[in-house]
ModelCIF file with pLDDT and N, C-alpha, C, O atoms, coordinates in Angstrom:
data_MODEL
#
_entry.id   MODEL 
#
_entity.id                         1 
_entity.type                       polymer 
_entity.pdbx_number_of_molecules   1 
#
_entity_poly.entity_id                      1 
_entity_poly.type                           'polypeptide(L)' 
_entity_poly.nstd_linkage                   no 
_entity_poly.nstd_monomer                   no 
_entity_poly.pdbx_seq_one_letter_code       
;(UNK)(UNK)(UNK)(UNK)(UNK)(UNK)(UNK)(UNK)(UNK)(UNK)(UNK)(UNK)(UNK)(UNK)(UNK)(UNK)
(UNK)(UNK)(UNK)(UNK)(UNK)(UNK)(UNK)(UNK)(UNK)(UNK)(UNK)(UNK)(UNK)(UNK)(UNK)(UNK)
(UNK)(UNK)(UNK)(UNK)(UNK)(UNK)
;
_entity_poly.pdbx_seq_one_letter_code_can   XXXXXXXXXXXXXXXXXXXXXXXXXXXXXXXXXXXXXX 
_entity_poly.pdbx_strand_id                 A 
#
loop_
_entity_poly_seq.entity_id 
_entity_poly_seq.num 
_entity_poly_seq.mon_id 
_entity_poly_seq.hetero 
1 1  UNK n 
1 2  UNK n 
1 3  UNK n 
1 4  UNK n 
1 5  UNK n 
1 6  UNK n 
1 7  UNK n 
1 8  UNK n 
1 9  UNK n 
1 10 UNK n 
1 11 UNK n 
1 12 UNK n 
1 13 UNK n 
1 14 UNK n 
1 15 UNK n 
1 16 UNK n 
1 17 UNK n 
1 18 UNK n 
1 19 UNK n 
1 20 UNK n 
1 21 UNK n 
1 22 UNK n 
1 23 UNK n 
1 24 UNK n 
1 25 UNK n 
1 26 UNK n 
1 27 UNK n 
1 28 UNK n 
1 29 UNK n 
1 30 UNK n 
1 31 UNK n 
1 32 UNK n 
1 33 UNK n 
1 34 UNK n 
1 35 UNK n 
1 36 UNK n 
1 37 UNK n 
1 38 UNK n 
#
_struct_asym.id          A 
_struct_asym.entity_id   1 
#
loop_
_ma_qa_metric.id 
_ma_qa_metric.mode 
_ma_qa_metric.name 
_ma_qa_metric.software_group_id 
_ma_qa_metric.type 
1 global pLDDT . pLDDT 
2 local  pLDDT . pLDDT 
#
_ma_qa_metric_global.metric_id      1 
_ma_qa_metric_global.metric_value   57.16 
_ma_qa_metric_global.model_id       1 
_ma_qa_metric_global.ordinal_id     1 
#
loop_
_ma_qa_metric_local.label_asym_id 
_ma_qa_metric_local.label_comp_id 
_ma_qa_metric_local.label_seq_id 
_ma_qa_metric_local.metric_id 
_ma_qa_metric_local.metric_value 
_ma_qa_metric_local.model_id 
_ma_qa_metric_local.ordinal_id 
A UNK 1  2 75.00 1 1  
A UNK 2  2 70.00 1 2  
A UNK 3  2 70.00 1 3  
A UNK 4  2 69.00 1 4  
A UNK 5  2 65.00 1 5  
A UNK 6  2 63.00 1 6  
A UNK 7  2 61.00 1 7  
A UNK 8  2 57.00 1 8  
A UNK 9  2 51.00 1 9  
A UNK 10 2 53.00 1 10 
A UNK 11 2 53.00 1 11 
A UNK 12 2 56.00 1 12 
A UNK 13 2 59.00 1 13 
A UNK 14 2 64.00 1 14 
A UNK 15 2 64.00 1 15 
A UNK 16 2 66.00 1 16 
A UNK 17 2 60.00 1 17 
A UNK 18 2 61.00 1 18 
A UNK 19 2 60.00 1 19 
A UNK 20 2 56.00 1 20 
A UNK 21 2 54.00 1 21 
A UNK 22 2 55.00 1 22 
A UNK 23 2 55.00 1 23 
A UNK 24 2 52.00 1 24 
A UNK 25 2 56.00 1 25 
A UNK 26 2 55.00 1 26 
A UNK 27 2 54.00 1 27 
A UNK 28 2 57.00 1 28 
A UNK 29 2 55.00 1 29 
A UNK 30 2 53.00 1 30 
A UNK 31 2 52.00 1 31 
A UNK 32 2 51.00 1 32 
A UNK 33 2 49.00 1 33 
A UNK 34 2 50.00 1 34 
A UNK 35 2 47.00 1 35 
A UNK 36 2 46.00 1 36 
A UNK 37 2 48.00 1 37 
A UNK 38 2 50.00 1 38 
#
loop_
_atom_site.group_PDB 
_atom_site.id 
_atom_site.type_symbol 
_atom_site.label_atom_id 
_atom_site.label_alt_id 
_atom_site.label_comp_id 
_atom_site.label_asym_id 
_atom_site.label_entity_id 
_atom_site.label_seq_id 
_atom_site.pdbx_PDB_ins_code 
_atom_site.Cartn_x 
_atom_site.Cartn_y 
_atom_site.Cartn_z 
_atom_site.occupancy 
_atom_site.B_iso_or_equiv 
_atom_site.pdbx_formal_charge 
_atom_site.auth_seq_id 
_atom_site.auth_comp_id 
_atom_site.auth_asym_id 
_atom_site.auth_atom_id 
_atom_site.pdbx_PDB_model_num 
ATOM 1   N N  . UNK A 1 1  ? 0.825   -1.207 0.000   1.00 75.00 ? 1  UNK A N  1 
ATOM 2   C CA . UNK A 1 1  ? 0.000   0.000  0.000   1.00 75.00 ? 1  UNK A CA 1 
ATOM 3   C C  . UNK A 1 1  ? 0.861   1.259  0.000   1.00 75.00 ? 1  UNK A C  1 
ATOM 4   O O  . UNK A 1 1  ? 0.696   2.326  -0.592  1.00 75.00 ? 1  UNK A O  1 
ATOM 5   N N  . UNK A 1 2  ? 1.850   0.838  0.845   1.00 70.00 ? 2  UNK A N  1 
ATOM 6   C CA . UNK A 1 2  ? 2.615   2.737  0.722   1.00 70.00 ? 2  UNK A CA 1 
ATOM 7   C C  . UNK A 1 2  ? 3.511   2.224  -0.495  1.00 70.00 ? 2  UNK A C  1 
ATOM 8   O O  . UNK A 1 2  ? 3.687   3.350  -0.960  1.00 70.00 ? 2  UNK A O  1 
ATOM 9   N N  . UNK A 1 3  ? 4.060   1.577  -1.179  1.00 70.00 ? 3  UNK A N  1 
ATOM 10  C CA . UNK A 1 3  ? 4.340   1.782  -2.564  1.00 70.00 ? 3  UNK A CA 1 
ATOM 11  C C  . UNK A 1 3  ? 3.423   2.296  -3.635  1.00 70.00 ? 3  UNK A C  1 
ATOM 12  O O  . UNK A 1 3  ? 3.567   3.206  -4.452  1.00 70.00 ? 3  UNK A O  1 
ATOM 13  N N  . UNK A 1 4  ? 2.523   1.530  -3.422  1.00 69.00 ? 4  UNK A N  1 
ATOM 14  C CA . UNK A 1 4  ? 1.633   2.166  -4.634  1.00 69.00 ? 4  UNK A CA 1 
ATOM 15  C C  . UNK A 1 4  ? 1.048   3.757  -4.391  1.00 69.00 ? 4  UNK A C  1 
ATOM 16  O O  . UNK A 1 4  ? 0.618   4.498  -5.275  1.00 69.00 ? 4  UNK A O  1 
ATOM 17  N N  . UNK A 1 5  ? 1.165   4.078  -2.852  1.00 65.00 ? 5  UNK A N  1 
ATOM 18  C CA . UNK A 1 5  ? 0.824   5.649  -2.858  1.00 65.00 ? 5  UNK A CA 1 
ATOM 19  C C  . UNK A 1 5  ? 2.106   6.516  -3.101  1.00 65.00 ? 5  UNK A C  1 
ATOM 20  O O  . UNK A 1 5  ? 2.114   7.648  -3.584  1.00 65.00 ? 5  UNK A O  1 
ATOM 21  N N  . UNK A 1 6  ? 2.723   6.100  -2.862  1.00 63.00 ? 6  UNK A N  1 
ATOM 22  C CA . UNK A 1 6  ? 4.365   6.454  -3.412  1.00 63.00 ? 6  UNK A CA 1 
ATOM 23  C C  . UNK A 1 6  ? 4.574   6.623  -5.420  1.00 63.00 ? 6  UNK A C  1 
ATOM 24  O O  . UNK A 1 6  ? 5.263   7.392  -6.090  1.00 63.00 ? 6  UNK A O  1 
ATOM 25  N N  . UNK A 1 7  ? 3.756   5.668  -5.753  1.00 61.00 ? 7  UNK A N  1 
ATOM 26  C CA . UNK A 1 7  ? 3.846   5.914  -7.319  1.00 61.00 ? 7  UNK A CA 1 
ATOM 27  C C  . UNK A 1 7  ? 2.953   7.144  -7.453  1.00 61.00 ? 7  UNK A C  1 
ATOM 28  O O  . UNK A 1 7  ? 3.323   8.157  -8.046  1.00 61.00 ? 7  UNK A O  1 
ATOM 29  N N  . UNK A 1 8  ? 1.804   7.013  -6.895  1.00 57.00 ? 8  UNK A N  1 
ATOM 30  C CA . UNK A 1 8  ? 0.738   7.761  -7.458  1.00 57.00 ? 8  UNK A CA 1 
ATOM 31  C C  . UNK A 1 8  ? 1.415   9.194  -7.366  1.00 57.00 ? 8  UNK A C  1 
ATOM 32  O O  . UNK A 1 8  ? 1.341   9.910  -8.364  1.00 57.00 ? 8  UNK A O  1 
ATOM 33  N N  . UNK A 1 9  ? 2.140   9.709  -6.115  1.00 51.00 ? 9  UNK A N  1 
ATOM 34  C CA . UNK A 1 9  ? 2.647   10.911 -6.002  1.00 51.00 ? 9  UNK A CA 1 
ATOM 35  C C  . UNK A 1 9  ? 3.846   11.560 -6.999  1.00 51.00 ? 9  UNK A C  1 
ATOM 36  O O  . UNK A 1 9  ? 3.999   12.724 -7.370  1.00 51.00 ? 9  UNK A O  1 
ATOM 37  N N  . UNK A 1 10 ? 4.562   10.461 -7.260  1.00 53.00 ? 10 UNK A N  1 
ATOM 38  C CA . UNK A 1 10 ? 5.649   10.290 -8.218  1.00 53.00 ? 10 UNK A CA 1 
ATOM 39  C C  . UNK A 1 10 ? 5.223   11.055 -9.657  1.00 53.00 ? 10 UNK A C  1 
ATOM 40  O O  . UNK A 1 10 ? 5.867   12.046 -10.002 1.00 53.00 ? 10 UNK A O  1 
ATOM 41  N N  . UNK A 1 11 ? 4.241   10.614 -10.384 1.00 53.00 ? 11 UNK A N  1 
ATOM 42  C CA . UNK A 1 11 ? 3.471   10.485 -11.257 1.00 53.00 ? 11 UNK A CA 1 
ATOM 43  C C  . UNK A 1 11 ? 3.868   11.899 -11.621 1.00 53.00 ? 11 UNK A C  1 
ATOM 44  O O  . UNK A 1 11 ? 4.403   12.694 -10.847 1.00 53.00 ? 11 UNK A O  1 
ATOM 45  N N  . UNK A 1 12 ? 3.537   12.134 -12.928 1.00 56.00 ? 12 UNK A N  1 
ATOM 46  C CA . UNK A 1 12 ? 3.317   13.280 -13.247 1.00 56.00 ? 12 UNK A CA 1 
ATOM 47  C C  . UNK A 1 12 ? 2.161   13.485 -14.370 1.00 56.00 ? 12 UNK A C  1 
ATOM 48  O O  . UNK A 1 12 ? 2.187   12.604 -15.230 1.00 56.00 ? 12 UNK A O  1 
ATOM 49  N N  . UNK A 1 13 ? 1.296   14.331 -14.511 1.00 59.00 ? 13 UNK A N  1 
ATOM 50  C CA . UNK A 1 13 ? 0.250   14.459 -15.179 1.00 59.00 ? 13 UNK A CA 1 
ATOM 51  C C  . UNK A 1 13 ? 0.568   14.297 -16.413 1.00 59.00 ? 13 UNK A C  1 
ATOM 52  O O  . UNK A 1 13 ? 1.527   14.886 -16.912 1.00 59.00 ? 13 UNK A O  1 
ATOM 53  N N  . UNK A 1 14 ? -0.146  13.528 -17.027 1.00 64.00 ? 14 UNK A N  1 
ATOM 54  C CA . UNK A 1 14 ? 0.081   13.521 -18.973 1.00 64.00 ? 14 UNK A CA 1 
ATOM 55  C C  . UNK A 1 14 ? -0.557  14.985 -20.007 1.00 64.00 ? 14 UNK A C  1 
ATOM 56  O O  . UNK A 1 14 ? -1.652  15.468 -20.294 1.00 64.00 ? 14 UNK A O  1 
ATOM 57  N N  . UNK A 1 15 ? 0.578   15.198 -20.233 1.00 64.00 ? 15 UNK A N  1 
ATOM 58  C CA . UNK A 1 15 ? 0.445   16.204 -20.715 1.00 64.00 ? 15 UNK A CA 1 
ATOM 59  C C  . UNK A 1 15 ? -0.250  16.257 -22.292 1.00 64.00 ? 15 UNK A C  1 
ATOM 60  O O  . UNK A 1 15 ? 0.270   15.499 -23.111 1.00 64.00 ? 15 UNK A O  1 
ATOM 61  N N  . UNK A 1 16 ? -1.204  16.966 -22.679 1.00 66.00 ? 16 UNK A N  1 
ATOM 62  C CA . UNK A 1 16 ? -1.859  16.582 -24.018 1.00 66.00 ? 16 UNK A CA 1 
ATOM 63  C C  . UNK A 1 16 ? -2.439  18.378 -25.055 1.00 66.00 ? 16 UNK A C  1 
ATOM 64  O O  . UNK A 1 16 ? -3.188  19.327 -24.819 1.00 66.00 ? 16 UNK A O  1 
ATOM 65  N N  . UNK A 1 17 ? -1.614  17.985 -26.067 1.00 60.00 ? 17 UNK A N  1 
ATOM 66  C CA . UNK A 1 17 ? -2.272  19.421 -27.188 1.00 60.00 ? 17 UNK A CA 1 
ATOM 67  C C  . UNK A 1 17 ? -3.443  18.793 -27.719 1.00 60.00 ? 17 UNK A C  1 
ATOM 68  O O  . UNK A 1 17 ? -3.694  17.588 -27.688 1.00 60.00 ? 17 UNK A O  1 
ATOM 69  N N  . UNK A 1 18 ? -4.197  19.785 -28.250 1.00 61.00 ? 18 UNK A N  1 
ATOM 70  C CA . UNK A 1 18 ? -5.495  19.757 -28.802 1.00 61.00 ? 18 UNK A CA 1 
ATOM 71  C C  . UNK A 1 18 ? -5.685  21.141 -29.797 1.00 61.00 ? 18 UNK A C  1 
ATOM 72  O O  . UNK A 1 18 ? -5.534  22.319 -29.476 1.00 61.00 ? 18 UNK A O  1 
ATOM 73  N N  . UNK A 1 19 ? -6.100  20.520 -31.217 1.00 60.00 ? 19 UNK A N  1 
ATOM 74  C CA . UNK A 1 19 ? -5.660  22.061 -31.854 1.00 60.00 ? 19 UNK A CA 1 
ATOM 75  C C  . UNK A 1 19 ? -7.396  22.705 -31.240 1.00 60.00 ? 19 UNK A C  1 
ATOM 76  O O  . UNK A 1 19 ? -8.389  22.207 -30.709 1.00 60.00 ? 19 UNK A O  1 
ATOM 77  N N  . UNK A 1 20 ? -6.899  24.242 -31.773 1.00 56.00 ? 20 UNK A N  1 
ATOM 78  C CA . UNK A 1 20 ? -7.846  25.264 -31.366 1.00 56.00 ? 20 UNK A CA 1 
ATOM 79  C C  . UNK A 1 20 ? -7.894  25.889 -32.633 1.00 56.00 ? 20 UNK A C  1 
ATOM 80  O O  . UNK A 1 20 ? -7.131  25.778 -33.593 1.00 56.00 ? 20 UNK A O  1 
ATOM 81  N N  . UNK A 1 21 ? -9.488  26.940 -32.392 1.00 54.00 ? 21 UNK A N  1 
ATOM 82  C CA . UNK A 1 21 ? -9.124  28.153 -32.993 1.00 54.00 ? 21 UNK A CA 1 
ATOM 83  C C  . UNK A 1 21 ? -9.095  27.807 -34.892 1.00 54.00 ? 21 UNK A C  1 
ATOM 84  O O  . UNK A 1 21 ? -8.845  28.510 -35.871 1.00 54.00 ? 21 UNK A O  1 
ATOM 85  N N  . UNK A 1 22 ? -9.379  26.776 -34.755 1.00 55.00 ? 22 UNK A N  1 
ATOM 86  C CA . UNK A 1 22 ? -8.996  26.736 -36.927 1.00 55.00 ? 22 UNK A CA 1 
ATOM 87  C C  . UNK A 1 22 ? -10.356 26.826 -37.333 1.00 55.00 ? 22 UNK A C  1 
ATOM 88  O O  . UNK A 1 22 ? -10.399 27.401 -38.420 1.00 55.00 ? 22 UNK A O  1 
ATOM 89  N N  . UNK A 1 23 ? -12.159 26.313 -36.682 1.00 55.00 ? 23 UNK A N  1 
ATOM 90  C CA . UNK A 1 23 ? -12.931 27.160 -37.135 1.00 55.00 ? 23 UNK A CA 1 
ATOM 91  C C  . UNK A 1 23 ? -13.045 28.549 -37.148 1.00 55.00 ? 23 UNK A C  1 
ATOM 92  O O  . UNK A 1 23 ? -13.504 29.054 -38.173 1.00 55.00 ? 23 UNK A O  1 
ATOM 93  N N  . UNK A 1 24 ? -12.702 29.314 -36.161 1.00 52.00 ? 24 UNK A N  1 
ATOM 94  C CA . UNK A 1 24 ? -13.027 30.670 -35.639 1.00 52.00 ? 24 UNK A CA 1 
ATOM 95  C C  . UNK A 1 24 ? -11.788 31.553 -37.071 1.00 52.00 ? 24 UNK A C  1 
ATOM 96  O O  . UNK A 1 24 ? -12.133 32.621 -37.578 1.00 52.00 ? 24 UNK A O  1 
ATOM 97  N N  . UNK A 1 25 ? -10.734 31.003 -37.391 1.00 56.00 ? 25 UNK A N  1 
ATOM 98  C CA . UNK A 1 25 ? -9.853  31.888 -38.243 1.00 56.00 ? 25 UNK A CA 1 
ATOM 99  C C  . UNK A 1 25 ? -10.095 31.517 -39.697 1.00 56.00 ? 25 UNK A C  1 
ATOM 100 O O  . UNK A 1 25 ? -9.528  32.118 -40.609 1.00 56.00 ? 25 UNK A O  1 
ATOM 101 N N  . UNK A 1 26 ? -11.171 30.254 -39.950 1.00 55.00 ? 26 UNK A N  1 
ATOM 102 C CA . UNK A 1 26 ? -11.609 30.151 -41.402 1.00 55.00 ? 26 UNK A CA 1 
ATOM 103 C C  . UNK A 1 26 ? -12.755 30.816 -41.123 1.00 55.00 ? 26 UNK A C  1 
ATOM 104 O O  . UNK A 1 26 ? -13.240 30.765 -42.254 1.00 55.00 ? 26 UNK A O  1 
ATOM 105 N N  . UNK A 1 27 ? -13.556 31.399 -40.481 1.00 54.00 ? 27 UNK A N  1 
ATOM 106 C CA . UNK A 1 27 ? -14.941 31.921 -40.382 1.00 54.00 ? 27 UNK A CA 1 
ATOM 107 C C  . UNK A 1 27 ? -14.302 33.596 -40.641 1.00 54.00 ? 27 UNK A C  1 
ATOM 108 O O  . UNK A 1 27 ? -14.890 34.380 -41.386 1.00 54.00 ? 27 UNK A O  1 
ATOM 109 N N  . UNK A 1 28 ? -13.274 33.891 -40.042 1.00 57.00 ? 28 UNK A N  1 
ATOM 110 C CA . UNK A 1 28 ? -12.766 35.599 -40.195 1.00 57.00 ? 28 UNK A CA 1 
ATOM 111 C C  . UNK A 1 28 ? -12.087 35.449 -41.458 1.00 57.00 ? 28 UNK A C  1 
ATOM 112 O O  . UNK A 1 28 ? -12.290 36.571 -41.921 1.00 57.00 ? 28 UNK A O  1 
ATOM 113 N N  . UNK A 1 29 ? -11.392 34.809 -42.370 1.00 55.00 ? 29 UNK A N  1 
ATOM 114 C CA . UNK A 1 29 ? -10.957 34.766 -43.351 1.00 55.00 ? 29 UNK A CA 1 
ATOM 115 C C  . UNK A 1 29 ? -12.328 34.962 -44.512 1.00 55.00 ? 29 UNK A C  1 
ATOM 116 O O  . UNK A 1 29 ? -12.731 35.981 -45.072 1.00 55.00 ? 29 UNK A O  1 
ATOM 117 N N  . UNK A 1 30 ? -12.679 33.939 -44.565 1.00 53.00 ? 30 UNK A N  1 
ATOM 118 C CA . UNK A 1 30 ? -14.440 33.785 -45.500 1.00 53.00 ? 30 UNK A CA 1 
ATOM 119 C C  . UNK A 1 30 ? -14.916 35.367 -45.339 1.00 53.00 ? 30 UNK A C  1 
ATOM 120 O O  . UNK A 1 30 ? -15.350 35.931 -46.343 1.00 53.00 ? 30 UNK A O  1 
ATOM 121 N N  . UNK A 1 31 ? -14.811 36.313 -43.682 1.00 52.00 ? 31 UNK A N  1 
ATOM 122 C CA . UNK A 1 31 ? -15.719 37.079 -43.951 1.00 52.00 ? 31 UNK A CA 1 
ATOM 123 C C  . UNK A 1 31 ? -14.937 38.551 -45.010 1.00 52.00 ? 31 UNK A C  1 
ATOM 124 O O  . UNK A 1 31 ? -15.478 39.122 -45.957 1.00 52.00 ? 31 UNK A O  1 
ATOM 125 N N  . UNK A 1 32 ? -13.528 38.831 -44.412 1.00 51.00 ? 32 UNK A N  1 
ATOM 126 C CA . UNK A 1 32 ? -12.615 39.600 -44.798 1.00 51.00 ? 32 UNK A CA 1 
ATOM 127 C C  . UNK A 1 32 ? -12.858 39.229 -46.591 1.00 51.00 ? 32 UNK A C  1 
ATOM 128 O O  . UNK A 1 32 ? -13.343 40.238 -47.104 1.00 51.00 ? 32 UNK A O  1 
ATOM 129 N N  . UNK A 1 33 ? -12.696 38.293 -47.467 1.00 49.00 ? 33 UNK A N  1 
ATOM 130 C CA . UNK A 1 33 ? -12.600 37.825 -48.717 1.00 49.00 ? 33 UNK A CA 1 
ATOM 131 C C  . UNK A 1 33 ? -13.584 38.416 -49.230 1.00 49.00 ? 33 UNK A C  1 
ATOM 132 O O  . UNK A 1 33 ? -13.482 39.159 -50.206 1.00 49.00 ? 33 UNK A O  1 
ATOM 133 N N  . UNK A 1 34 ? -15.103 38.045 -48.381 1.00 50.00 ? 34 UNK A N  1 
ATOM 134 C CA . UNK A 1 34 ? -16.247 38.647 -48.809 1.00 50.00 ? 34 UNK A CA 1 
ATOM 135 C C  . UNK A 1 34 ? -16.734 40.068 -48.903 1.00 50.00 ? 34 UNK A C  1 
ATOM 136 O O  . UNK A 1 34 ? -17.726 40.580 -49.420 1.00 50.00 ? 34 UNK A O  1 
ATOM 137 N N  . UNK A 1 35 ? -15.628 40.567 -48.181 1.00 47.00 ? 35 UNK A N  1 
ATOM 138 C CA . UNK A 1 35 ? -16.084 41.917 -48.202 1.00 47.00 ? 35 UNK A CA 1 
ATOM 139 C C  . UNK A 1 35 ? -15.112 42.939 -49.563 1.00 47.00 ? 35 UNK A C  1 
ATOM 140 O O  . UNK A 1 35 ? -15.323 44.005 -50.143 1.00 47.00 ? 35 UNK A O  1 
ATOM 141 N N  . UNK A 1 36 ? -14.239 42.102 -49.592 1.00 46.00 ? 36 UNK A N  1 
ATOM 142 C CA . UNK A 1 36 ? -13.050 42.450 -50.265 1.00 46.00 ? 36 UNK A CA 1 
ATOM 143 C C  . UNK A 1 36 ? -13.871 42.339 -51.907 1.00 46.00 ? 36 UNK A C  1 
ATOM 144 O O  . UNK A 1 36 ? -14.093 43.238 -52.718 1.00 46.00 ? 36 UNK A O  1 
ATOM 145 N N  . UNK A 1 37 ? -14.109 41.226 -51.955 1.00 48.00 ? 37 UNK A N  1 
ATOM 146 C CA . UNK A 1 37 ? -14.787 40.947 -53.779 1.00 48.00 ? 37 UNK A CA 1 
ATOM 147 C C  . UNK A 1 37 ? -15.825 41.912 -53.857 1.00 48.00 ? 37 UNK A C  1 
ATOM 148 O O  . UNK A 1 37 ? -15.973 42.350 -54.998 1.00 48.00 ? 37 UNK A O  1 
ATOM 149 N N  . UNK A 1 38 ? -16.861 42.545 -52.696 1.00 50.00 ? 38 UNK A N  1 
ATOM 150 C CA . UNK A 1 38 ? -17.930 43.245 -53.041 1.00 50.00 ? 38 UNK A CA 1 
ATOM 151 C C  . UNK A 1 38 ? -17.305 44.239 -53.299 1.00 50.00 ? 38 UNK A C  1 
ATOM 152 O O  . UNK A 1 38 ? -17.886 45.250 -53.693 1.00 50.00 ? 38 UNK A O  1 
#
């Protein structure tokens, strides 16, 4: 038992990316283009 609470403390959180943000900068691109051709 105190080994395995000994790992758990050890441990370090898994660290993880996740993309962002690529609807929100094709939605401002589309609108900038559109305003540009009118």
């Amino acid at each position: 038992l105190l080994a395995d609470e000994e790992e758990e403390v050890e441990e370090d959180p898994e660290v993880e990316y996740v993309e962002g943000y690529d609807e929100l900068e094709e939605a401002e691109d589309i609108e900038d283009f559109g305003g540009f051709t009118m």
